[in-house]
Protein backbone atom coordinates (compact mmCIF):
# COMPACT_ATOMS: atom_id res chain seq x y z
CA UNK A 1 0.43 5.45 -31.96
CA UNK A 2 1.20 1.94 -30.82
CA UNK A 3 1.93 1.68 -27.12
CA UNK A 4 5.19 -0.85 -26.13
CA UNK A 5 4.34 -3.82 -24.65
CA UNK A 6 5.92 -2.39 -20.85
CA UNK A 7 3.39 0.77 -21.31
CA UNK A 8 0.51 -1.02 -20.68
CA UNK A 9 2.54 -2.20 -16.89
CA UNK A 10 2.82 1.28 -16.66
CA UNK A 11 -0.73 2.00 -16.71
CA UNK A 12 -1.40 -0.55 -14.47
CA UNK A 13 0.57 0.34 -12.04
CA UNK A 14 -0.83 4.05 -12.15
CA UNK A 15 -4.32 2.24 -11.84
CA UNK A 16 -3.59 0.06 -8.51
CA UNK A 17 -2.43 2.95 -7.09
CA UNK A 18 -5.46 5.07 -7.38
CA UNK A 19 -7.33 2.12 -6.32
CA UNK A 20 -5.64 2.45 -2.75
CA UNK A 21 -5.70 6.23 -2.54
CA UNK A 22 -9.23 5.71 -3.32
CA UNK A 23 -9.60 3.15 -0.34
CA UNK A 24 -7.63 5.36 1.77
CA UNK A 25 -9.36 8.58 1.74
CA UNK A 26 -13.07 7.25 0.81
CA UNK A 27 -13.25 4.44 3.60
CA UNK A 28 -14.15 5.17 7.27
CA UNK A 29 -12.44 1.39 8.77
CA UNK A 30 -9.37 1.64 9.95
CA UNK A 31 -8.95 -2.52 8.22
CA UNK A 32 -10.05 -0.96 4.50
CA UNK A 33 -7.81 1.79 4.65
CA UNK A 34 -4.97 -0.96 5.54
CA UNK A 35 -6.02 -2.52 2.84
CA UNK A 36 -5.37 0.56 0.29
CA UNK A 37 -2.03 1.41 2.29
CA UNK A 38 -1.23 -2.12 0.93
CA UNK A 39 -2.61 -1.74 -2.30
CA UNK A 40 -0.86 1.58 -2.92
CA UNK A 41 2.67 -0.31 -1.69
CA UNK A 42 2.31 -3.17 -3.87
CA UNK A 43 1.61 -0.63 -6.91
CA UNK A 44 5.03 0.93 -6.16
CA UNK A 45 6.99 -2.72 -5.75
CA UNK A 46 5.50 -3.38 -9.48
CA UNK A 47 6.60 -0.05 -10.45
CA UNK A 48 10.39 -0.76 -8.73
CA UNK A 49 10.46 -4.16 -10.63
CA UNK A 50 9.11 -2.44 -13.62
CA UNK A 51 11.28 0.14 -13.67
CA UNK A 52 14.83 -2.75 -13.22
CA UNK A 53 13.37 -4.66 -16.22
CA UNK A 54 13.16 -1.71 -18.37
CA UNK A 55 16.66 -0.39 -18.04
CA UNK A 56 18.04 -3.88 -17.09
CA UNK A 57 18.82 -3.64 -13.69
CA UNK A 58 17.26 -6.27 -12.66
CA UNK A 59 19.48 -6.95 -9.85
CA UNK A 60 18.57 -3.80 -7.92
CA UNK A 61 14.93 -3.65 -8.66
CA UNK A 62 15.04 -6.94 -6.59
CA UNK A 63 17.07 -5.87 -3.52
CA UNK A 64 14.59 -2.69 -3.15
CA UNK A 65 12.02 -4.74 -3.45
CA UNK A 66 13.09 -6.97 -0.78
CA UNK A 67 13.95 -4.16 1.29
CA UNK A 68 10.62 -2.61 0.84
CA UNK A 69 8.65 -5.94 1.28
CA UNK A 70 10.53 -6.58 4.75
CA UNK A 71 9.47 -3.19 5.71
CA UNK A 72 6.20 -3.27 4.61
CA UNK A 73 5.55 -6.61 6.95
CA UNK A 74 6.81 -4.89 9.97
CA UNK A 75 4.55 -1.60 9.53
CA UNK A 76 1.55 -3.91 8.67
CA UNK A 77 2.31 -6.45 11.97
CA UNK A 78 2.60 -3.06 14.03
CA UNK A 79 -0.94 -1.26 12.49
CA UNK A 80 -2.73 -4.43 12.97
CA UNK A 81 -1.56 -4.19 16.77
CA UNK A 82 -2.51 -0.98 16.79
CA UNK A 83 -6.38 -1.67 15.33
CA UNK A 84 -6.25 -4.57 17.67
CA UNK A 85 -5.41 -2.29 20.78
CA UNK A 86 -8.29 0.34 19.43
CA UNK A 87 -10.65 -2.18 19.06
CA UNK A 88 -10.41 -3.90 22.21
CA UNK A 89 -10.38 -0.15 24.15
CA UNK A 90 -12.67 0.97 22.40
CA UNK A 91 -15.20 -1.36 20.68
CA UNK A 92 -14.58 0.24 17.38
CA UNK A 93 -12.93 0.35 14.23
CA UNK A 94 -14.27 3.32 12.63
CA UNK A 95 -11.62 6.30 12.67
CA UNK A 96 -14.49 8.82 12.72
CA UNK A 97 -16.14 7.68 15.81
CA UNK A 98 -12.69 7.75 17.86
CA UNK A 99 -12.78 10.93 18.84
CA UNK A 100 -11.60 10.40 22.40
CA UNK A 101 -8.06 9.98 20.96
CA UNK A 102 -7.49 13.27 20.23
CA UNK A 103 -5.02 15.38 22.64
């Protein structure tokens, strides 16, 4: 069976985003798991803009993705405050070792 040309987009978007869950629930630093948050979110933008240039609305693909990239820069500006804030309280970066933050 021959697989259309957009299938193999559709693979790859399945395949970035098990790369970030992998990064987010194997890594211990609170930067890596960032990282897979962002990896994850970019795999669903390709899937949005994927998804618009399949069944030809391209139009809204491109406002949700704007939406979602807009959004996406505020939660990453406020989580790297946040990392900043733990590091500098507590010397550390590693979610397992803060333990004092529990309530």
């Amino acid at each position: 069976m021959k697989i259309p040309i957009w299938g193999w987009d559709i693979v790859a978007v399945f395949i970035l985003f098990a790369i970030g869950a992998y990064g987010v629930l194997s890594k211990r630093n609170m930067l890596k798991i960032l990282i897979g948050l962002e990896v994850m979110s970019k795999s669903v933008l390709l899937g949005f803009v994927l998804a618009g240039w399949i069944s030809g609305k391209n139009a809204a693909a491109q406002a949700v993705t704007s939406m979602i990239i807009v959004v996406d820069a505020a939660i990453v500006a406020i989580v790297l405050a946040l990392i900043v804030n733990a590091y500098r309280h507590y010397g550390r970066i590693d979610v397992g070792k803060l333990t004092r933050l529990r309530g």
